[in-house]
Protein backbone atom coordinates (compact mmCIF):
# COMPACT_ATOMS: atom_id res chain seq x y z
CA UNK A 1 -80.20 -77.08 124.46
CA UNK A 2 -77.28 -76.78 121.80
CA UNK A 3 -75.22 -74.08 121.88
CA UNK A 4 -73.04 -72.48 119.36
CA UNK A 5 -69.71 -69.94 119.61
CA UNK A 6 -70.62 -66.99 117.15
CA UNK A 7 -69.72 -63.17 116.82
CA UNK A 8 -72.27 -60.18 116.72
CA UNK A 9 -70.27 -57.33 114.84
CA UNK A 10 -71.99 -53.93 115.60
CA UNK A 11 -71.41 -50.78 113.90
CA UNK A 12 -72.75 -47.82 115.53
CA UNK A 13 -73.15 -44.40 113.89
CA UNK A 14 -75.70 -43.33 115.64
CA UNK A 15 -73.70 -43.31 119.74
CA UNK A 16 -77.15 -41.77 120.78
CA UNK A 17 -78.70 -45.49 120.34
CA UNK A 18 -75.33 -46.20 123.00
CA UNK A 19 -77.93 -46.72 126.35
CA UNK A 20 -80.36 -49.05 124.27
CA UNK A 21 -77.53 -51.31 123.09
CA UNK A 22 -75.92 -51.70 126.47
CA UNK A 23 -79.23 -52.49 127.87
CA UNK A 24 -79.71 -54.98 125.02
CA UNK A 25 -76.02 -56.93 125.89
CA UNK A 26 -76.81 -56.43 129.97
CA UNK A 27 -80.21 -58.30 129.39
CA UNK A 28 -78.21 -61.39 127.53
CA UNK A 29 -75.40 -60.99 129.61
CA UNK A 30 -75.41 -64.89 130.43
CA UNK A 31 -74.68 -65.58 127.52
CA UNK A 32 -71.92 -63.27 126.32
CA UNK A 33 -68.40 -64.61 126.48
CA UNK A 34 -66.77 -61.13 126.08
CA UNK A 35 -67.21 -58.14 124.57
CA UNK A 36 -64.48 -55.23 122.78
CA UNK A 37 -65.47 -51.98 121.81
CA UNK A 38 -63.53 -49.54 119.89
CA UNK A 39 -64.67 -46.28 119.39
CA UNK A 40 -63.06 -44.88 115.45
CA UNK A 41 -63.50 -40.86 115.91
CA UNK A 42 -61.75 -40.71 111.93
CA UNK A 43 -65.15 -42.18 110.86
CA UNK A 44 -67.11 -40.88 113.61
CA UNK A 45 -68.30 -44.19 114.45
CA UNK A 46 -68.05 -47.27 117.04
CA UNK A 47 -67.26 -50.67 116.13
CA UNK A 48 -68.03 -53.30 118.57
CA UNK A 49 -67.34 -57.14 118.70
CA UNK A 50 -69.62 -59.51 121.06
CA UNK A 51 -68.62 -63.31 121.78
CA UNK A 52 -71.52 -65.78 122.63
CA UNK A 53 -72.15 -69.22 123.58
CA UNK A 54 -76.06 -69.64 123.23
CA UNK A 55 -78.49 -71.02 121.02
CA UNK A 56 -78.81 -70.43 117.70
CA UNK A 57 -82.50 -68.23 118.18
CA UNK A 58 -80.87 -66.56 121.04
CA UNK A 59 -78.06 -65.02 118.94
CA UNK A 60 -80.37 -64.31 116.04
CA UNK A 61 -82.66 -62.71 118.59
CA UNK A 62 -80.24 -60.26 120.09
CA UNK A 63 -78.43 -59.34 116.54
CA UNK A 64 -81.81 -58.35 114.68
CA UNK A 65 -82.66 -56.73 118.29
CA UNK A 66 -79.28 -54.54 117.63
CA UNK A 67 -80.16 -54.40 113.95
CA UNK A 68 -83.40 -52.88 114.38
CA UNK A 69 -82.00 -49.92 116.07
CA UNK A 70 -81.44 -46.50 114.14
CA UNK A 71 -78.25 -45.59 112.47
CA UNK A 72 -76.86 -49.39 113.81
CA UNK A 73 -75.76 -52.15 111.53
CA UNK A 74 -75.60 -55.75 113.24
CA UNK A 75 -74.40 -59.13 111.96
CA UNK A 76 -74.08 -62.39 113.23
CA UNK A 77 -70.78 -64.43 112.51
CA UNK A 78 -71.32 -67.97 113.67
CA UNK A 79 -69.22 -71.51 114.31
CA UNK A 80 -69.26 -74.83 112.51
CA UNK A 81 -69.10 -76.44 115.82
C-alpha cells in the first residue's frame, strides 16, 4: 500500500485528555516517524507535532481520532510525494 510523509499538529488545552492521546500515538506507533511536544504554560496549552509515513486513511484515521477528543484541536499536514 502507498504511503505518504504528513504532519498531525495537535493543540491540547485540555492536558486532562494527555493519557487518551498517548494511547492514541502508542497504538499507531508503527507508523510514526517522530514525535515533539512542547508544552506553552503562557497560553496554558501543549502544542505537539507528529511525523508519519502511512497511508493516507491511516493518517486521517488517527487525526479525526485526536480531533474528536475534548478541548483538542488536530490537523493533518500532508506531502505531494
Amino acid at each position: 500500500m502507498e504511503t505518504r510523509i504528513a504532519v498531525i499538529g495537535i493543540i491540547v488545552e485540555d492536558v486532562s485528555q494527555s493519557e487518551k492521546i498517548n494511547d492514541l500515538l502508542s497504538e499507531y506507533r508503527k507508523v510514526i516517524v517522530g514525535r515533539l511536544g512542547i508544552p506553552y504554560e503562557k497560553k496554558g496549552v501543549c502544542v505537539i507535532s507528529v511525523v508519519l509515513d502511512a497511508p493516507n486513511d491511516t493518517i486521517s484515521a488517527l487525526t479525526g481520532k485526536i480531533g474528536r477528543l475534548p478541548g483538542i484541536t488536530a490537523k493533518a499536514v500532508y506531502s505531494k510525494k
